[in-house]
N, C-alpha and C. Protein backbone atom coordinates (compact mmCIF):
# COMPACT_ATOMS: atom_id res chain seq x y z
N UNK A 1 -8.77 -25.56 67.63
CA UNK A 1 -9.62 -25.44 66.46
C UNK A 1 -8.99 -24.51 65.42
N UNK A 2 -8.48 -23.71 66.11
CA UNK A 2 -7.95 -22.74 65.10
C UNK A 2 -6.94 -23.46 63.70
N UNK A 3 -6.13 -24.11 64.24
CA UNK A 3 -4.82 -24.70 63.63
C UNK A 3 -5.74 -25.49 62.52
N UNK A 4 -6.85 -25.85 62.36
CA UNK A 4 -7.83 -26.49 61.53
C UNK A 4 -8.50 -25.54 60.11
N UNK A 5 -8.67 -24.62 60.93
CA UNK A 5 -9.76 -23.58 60.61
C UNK A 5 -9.37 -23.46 58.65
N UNK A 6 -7.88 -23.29 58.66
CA UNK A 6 -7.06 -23.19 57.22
C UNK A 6 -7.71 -24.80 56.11
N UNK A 7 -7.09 -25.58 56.99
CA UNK A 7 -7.87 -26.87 55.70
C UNK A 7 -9.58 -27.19 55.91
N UNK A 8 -10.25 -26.39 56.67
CA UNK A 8 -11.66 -26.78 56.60
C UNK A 8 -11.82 -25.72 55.34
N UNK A 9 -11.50 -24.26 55.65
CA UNK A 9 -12.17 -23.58 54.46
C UNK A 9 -11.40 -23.67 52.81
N UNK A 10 -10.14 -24.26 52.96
CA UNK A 10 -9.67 -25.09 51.74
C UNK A 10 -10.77 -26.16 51.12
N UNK A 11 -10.98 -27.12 52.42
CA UNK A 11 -12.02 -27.67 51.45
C UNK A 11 -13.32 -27.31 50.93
N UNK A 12 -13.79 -26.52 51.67
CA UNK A 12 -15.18 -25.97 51.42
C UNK A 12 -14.90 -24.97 49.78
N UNK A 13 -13.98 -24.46 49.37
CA UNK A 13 -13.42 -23.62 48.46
C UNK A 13 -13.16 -24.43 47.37
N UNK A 14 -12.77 -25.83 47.16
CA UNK A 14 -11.92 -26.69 46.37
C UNK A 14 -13.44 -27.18 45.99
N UNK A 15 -14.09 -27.62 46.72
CA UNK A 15 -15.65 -28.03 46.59
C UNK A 15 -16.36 -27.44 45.56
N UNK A 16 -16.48 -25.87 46.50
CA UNK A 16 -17.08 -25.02 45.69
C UNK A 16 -16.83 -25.00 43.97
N UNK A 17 -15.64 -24.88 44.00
CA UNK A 17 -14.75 -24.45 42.87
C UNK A 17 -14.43 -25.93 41.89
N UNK A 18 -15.26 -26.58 42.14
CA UNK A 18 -15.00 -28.39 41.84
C UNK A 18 -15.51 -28.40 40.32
N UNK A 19 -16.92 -27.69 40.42
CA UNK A 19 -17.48 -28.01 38.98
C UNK A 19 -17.15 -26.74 38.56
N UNK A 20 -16.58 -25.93 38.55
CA UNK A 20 -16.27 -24.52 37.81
C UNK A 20 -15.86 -24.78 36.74
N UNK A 21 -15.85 -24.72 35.30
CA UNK A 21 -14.62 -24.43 34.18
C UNK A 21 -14.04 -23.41 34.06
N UNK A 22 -12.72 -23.54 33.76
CA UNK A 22 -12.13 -22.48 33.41
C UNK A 22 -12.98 -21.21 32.39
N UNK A 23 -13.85 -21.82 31.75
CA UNK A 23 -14.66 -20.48 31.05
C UNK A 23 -15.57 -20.35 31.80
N UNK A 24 -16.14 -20.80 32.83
CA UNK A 24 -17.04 -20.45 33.48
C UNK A 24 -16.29 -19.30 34.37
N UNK A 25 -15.21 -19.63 35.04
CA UNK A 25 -14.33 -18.73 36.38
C UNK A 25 -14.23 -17.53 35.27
N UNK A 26 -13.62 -17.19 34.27
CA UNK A 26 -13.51 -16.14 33.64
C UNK A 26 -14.98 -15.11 33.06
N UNK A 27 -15.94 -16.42 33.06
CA UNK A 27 -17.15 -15.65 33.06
C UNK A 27 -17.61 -14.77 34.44
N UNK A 28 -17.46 -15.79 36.11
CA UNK A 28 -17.64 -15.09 37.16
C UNK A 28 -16.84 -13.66 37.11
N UNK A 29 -15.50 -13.54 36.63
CA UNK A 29 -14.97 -12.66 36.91
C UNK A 29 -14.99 -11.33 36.06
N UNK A 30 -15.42 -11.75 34.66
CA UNK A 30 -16.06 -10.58 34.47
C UNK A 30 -17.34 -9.89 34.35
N UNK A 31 -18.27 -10.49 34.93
CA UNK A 31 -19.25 -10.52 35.60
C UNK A 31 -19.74 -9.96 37.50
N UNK A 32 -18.43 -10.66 37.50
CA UNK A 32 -18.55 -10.35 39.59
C UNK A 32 -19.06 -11.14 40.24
N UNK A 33 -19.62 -11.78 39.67
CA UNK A 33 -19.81 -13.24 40.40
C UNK A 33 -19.57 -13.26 41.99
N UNK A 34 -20.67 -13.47 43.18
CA UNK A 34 -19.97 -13.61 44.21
C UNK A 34 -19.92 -14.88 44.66
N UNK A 35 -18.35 -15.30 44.85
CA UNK A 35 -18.20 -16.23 45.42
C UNK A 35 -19.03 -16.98 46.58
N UNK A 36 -19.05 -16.07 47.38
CA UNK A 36 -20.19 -16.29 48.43
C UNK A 36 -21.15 -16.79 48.60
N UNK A 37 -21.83 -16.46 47.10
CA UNK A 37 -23.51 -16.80 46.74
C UNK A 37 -23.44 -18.10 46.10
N UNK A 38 -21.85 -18.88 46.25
CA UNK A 38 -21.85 -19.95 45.69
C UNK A 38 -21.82 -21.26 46.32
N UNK A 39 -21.90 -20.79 47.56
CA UNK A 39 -21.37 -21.76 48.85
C UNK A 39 -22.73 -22.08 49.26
N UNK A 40 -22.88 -23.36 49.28
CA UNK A 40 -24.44 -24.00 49.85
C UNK A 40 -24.64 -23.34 51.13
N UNK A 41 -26.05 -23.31 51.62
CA UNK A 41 -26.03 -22.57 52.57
C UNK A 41 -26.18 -23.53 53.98
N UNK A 42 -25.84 -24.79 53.90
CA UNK A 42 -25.74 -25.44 54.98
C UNK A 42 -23.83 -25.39 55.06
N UNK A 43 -23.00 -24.72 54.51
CA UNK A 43 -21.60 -24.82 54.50
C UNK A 43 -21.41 -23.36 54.94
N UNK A 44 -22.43 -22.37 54.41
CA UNK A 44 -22.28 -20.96 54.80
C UNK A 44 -22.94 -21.01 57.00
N UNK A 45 -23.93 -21.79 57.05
CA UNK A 45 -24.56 -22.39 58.49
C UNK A 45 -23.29 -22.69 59.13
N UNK A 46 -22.24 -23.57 58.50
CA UNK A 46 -21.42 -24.49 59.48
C UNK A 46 -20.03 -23.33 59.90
N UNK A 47 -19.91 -22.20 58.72
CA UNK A 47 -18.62 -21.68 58.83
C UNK A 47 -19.66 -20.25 60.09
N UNK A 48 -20.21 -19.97 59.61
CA UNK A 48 -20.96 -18.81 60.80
C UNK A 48 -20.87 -19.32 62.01
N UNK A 49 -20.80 -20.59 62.43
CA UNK A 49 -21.08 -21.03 63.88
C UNK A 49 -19.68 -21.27 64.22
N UNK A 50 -18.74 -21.35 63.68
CA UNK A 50 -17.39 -22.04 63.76
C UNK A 50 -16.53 -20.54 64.55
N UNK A 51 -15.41 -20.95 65.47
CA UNK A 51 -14.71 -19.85 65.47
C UNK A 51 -13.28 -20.21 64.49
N UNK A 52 -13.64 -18.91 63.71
CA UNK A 52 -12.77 -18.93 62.49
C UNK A 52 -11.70 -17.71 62.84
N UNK A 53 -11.89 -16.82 63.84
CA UNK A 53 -10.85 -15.72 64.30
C UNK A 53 -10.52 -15.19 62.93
N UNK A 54 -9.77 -13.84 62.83
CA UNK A 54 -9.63 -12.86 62.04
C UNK A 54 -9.37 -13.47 60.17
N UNK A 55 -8.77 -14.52 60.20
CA UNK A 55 -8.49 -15.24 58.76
C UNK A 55 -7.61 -14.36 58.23
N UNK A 56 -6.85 -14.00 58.40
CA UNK A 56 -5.98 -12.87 57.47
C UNK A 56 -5.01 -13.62 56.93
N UNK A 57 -4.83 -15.27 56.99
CA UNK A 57 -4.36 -15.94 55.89
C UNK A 57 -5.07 -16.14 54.42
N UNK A 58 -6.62 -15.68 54.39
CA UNK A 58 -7.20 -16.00 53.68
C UNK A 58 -7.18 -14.70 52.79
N UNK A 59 -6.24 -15.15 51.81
CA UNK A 59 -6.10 -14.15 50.39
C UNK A 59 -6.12 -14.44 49.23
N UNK A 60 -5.71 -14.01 47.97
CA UNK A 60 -6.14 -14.64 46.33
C UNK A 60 -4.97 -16.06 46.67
N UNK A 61 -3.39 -15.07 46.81
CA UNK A 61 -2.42 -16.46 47.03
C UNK A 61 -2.26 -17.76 48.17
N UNK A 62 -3.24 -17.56 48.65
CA UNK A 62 -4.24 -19.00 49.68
C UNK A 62 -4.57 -19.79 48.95
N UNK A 63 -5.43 -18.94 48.01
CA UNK A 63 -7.06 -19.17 47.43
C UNK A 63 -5.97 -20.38 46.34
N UNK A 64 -5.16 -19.69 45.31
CA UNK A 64 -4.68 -20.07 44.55
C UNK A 64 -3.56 -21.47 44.39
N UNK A 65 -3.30 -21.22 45.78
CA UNK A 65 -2.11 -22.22 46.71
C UNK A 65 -3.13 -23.67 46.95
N UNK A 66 -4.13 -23.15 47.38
CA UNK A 66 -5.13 -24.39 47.84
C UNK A 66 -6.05 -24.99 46.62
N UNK A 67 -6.19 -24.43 45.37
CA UNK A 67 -6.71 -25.03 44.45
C UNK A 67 -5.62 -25.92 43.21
N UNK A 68 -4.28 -25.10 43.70
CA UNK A 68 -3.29 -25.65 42.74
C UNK A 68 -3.42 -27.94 42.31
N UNK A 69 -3.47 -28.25 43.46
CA UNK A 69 -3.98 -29.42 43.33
C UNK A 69 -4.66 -30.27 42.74
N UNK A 70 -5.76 -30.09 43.22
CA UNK A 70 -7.02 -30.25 42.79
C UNK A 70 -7.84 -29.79 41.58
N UNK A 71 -7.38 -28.33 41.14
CA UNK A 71 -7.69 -27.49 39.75
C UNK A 71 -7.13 -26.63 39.60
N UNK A 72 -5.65 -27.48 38.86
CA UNK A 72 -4.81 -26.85 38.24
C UNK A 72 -5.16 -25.29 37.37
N UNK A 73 -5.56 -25.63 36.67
CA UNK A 73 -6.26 -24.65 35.73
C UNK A 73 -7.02 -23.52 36.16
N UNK A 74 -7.28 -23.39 37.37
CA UNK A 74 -7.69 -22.08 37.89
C UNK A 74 -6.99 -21.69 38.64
N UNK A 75 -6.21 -22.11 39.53
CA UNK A 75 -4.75 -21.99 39.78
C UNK A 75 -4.23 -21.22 39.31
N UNK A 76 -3.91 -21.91 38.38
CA UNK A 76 -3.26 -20.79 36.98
C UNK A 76 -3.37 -19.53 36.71
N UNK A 77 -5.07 -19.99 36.34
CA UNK A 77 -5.96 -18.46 35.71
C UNK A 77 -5.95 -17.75 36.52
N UNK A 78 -5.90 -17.58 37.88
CA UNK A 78 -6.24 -16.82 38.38
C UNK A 78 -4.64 -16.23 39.81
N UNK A 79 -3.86 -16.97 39.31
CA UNK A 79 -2.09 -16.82 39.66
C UNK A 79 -1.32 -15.67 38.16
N UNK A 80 -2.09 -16.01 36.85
CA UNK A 80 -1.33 -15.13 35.76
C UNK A 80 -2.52 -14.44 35.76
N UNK A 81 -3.42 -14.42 35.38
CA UNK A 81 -4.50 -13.18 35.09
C UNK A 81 -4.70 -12.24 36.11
N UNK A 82 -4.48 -10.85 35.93
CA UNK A 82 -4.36 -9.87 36.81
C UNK A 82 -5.78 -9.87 37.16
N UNK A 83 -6.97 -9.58 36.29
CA UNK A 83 -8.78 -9.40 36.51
C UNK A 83 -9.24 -10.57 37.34
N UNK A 84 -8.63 -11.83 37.25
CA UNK A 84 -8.91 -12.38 37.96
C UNK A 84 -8.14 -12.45 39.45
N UNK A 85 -6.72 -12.34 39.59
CA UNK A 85 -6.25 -12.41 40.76
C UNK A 85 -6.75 -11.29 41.63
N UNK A 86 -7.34 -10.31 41.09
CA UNK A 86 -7.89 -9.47 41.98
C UNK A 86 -9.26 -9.67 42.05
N UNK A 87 -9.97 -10.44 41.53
CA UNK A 87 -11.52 -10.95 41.47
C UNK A 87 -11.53 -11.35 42.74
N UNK A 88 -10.59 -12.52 43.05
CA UNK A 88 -10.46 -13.69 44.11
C UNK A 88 -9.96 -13.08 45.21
N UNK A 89 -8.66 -11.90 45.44
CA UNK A 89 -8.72 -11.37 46.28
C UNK A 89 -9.81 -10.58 47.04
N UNK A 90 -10.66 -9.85 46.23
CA UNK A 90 -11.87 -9.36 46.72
C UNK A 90 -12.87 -10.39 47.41
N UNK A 91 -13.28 -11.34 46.43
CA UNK A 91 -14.05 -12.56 46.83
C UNK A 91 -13.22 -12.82 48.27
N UNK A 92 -12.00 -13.24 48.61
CA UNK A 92 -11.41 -13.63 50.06
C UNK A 92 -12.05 -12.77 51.02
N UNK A 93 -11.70 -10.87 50.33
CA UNK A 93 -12.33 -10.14 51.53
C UNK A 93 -13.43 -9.84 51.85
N UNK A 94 -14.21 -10.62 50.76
CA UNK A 94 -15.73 -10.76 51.20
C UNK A 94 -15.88 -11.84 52.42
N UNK A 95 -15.38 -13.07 51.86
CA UNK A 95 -15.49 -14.31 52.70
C UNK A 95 -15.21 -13.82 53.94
N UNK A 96 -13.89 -13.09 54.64
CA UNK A 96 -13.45 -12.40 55.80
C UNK A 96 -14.65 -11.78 56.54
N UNK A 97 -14.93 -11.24 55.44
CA UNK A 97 -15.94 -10.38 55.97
C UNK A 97 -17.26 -10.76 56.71
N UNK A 98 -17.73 -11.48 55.65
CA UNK A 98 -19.04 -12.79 56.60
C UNK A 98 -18.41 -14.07 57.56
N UNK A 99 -16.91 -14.47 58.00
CA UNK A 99 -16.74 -15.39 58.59
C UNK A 99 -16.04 -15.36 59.34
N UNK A 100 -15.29 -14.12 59.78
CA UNK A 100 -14.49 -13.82 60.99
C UNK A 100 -15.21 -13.70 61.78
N UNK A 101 -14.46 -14.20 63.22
CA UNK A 101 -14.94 -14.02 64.30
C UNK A 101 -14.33 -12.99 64.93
């Protein structure tokens, strides 16, 4: 399960982050926005029950690596913008924080 654990919370993140605009992500971030509070709570249900073990792959350059795809543009914003690359790093060590096992 483990070897999984990386593209389940990619997708749950790419999801999340699906209808975002780029002025919206710059609004979360200077704001504070928690990521967290953005995740439906039947996806927040599925990752609590899951063994997800320590995640210490899960950082801004994850975060940023796994949206490059799918939304380019925050990718970006949040790979060159310093306020934001550290927004998303925090947001990761939140996520860590509620989903490690």
């Amino acid at each position: 399960m483990a070897e999984y654990v990386p593209g389940i919370v990619k997708g749950y993140l790419v999801e999340v982050l699906s209808k975002v605009s780029v002025a919206e992500a710059v609004d979360w971030v200077g704001t504070d926005r928690s990521l967290y509070d953005q995740i439906p709570e039947n996806y927040k249900l599925r990752l609590k029950t899951m063994k997800l073990g320590k995640m210490n792959w899960l950082t801004a350059d994850w975060g940023i690596e796994a949206l490059k795809d799918k939304r380019p543009a925050l990718a970006s914003l949040f790979a060159s913008w310093l306020e934001g690359h550290y927004w998303l790093e925090c947001q990761c060590k939140k996520l860590k924080d509620e989903f490690s096992s």
